[in-house]
Protein backbone atom coordinates (compact mmCIF):
# COMPACT_ATOMS: atom_id res chain seq x y z
CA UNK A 1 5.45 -22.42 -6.37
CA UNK A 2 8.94 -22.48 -8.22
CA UNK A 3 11.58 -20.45 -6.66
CA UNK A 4 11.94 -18.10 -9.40
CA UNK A 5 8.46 -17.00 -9.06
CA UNK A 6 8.52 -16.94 -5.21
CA UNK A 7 12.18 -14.86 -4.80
CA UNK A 8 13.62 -13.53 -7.91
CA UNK A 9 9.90 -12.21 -9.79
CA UNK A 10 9.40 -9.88 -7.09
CA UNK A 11 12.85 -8.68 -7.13
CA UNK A 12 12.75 -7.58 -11.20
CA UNK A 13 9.21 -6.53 -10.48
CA UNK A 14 10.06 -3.72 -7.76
CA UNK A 15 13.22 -2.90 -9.45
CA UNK A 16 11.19 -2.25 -12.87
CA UNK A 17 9.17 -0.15 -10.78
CA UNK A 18 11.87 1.46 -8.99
CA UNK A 19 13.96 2.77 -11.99
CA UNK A 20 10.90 5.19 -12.22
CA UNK A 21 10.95 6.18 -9.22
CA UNK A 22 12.41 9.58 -9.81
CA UNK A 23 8.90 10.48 -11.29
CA UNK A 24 7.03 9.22 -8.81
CA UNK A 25 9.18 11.04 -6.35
CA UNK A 26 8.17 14.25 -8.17
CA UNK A 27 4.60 13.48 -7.62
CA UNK A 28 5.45 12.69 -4.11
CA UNK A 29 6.90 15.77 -3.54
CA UNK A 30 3.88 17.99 -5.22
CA UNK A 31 1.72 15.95 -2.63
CA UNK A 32 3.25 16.48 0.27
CA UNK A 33 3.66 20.20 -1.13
CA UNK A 34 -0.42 20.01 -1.37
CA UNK A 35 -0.91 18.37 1.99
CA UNK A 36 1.74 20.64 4.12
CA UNK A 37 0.02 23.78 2.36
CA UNK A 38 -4.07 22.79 3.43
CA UNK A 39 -2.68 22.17 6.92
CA UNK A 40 -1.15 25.07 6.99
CA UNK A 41 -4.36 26.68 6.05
CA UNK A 42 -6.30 24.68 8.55
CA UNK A 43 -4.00 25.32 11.36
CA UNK A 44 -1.52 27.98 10.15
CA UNK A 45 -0.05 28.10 13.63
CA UNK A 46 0.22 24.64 13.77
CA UNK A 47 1.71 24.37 10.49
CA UNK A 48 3.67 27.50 9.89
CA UNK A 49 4.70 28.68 6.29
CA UNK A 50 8.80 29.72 7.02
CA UNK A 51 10.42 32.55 5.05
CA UNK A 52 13.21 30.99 2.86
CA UNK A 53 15.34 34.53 3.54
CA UNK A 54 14.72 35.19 7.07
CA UNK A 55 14.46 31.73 8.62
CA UNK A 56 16.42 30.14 6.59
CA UNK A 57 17.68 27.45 9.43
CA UNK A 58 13.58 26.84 9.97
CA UNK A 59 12.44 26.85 6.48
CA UNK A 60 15.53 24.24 5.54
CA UNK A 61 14.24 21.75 8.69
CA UNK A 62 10.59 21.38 7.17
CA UNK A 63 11.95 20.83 3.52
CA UNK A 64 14.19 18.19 4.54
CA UNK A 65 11.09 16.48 6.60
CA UNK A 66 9.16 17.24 3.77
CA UNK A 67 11.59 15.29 1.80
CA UNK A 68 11.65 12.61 3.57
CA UNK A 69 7.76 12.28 3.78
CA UNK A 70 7.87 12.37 -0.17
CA UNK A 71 10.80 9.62 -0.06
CA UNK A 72 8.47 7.50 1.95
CA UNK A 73 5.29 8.12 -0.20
CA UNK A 74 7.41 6.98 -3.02
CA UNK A 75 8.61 3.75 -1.49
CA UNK A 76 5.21 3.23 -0.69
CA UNK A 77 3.72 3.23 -3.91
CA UNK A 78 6.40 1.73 -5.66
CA UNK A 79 5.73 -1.60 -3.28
CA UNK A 80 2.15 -1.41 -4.14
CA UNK A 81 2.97 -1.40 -7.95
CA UNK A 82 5.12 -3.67 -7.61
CA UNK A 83 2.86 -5.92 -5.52
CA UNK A 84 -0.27 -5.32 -7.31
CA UNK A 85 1.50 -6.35 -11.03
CA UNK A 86 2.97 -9.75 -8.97
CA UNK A 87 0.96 -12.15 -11.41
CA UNK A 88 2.44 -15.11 -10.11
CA UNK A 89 1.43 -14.37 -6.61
CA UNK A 90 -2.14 -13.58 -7.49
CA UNK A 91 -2.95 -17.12 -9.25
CA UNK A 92 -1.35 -18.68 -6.28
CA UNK A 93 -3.83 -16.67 -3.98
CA UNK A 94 -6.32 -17.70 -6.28
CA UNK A 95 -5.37 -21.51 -7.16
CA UNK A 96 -5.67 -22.00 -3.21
CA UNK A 97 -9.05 -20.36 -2.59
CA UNK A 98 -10.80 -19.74 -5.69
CA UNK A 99 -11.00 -15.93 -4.78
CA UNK A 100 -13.49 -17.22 -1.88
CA UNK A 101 -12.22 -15.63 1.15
CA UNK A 102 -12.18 -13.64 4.00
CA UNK A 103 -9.47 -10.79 4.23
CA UNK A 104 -8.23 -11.84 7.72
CA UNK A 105 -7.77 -15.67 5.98
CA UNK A 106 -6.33 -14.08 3.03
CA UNK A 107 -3.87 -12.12 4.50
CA UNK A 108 -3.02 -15.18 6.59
CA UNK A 109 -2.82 -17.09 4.04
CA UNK A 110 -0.92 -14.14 2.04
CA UNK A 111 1.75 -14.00 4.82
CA UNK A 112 2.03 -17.92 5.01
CA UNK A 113 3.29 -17.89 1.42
CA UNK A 114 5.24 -14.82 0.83
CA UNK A 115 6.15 -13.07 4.16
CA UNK A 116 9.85 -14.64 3.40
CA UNK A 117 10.03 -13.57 0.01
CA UNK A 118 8.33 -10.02 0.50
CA UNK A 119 11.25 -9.19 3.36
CA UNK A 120 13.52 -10.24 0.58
CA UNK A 121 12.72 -8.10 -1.95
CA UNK A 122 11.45 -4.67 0.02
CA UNK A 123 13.90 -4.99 2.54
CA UNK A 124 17.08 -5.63 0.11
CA UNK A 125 16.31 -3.86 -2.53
CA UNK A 126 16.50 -0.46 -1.39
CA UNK A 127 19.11 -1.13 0.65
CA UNK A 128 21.42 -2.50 -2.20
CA UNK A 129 20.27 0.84 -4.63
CA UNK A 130 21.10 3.51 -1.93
CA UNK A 131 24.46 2.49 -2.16
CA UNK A 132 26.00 3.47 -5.39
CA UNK A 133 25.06 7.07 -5.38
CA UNK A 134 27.16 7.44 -2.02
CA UNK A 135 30.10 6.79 -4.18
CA UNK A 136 29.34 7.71 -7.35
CA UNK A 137 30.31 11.21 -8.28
CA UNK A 138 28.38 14.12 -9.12
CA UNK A 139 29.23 14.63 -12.79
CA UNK A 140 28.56 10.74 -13.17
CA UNK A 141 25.55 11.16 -11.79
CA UNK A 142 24.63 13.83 -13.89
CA UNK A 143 24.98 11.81 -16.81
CA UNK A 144 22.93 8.83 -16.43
CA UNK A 145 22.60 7.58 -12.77
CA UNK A 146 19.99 9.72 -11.53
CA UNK A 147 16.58 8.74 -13.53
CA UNK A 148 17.41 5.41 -13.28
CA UNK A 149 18.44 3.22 -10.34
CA UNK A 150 20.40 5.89 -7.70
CA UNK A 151 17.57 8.44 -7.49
CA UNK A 152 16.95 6.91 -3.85
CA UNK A 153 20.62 7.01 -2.99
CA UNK A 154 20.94 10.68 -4.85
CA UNK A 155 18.49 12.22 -2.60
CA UNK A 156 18.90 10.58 0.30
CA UNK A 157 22.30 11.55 0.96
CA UNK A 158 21.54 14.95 0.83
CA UNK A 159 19.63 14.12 4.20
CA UNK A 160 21.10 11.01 5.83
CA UNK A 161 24.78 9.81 6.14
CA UNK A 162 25.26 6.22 4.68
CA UNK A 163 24.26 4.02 7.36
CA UNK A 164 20.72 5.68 8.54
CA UNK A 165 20.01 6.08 4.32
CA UNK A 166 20.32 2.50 3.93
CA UNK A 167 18.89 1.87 7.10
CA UNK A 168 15.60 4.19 6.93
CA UNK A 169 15.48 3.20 3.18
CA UNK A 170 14.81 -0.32 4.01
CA UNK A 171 12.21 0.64 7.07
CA UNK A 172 10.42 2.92 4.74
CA UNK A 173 10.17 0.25 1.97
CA UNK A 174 9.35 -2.76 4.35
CA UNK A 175 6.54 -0.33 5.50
CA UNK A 176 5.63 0.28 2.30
CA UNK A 177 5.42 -3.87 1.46
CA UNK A 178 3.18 -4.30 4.38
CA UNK A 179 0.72 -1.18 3.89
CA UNK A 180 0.47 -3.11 0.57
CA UNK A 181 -0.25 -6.49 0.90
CA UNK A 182 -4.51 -6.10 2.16
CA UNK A 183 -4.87 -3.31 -0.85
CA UNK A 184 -3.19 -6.07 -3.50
CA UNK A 185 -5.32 -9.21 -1.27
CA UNK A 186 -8.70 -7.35 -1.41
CA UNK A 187 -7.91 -6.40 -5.33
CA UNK A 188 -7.04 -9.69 -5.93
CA UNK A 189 -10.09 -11.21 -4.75
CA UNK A 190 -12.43 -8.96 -6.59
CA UNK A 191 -10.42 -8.83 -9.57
CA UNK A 192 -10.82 -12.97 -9.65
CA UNK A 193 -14.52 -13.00 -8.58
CA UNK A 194 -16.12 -10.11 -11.50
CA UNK A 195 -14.27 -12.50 -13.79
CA UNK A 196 -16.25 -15.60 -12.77
C-alpha cells in the first residue's frame, strides 16, 4: 500500500471530519443532556439535578464532566467517520481476504496493517489542533477559528490547562480510533459481501 494512502489519507480524512466537529459537539452535548436527564429520572438520588443559583459550585462540577463526556462522544464519532469513509483501507481489507473473514482475523489482520498509521493520525491530530486556541485570542477566535479547526482547543481550555488538554485530547481520540476499528471491519465485510 503506497505511503500516501497508509499515513497522510487518514490524516486529511479525520481532519475533514474534524473541522465539523463543532456540530457534532452540539449533538454531543444534547446527548449527554438526554442521557444525564433519564438517569436522573431512574435514580434521581443517584443522579441529582443541581440548582444553577443555589449550588452553583455543584451544578458547575457536573457541567464541566458533562462537557467532557460530550468532548469524548465527539472524538469518538469523528474517528468512526473518519474510519468508516477510509476507502483505501477498505479495498486493502478486501484485496487480502475477499470480504471472507472472521472478525477476530480481521481485526488482526486490521491491526497488522494500520495499527502504525491509526496511532498516527488519532493520536497527533488532536493533539496538534488543541494547540492554537491556547494562544489564539478571544476576538480572533470569534471571527473565524471556532467552527473550524480550534473548536477542540476552544472548549477544552475552558476545562483543562494546556498540557492535560492535549494530553486527554489525544487519549480520548486514540479511544475513539480503537472503539472504531471492529464497527468499520464488520461494515466493511458486509458492505463487500451484499455487493458480490
Amino acid at each position: 500500500m503506497k505511503f500516501r494512502h497508509k499515513y497522510l489519507n487518514p490524516i486529511l480524512l479525520y481532519f475533514c471530519v474534524f473541522i465539523f466537529g463543532l456540530f457534532i459537539l452540539g449533538a454531543a452535548d444534547s446527548i449527554t443532556d438526554a442521557i444525564y436527564a433519564y438517569l436522573n429520572h431512574l435514580a434521581p438520588k443517584t443522579f441529582p439535578i443541581y440548582n444553577q443559583i443555589y449550588d452553583i459550585e455543584t451544578y458547575n462540577k457536573l457541567e464541566r464532566i458533562k462537557d467532557v463526556a460530550a468532548i469524548f462522544i465527539s472524538l469518538v464519532i469523528i474517528n468512526l467517520i473518519a474510519l468508516r469513509i477510509d476507502n483505501k483501507k477498505y479495498e486493502r481489507i478486501v484485496s487480502i481476504t475477499d470480504g471472507q473473514y472472521l472478525m477476530k482475523d480481521g481485526l488482526k489482520l486490521y491491526f497488522k496493517e494500520f495499527l502504525l498509521s491509526d496511532v498516527i493520525c488519532a493520536v497527533l491530530m488532536p493533539g496538534v489542533l488543541v494547540i492554537p486556541a491556547f494562544f489564539l485570542t478571544e476576538e480572533v477566535l470569534s471571527y473565524f477559528g471556532l467552527i473550524y479547526w480550534n473548536w477542540l482547543g476552544y472548549n477544552m481550555k475552558f476545562l483543562f490547562d494546556l498540557c492535560p488538554a492535549i494530553l486527554i485530547s489525544m487519549a480520548f481520540s486514540f479511544i475513539g480510533r480503537i472503539l472504531s476499528i471492529p464497527l468499520c471491519v464488520r461494515a466493511w465485510r458486509a458492505a463487500w459481501l451484499s455487493d458480490i
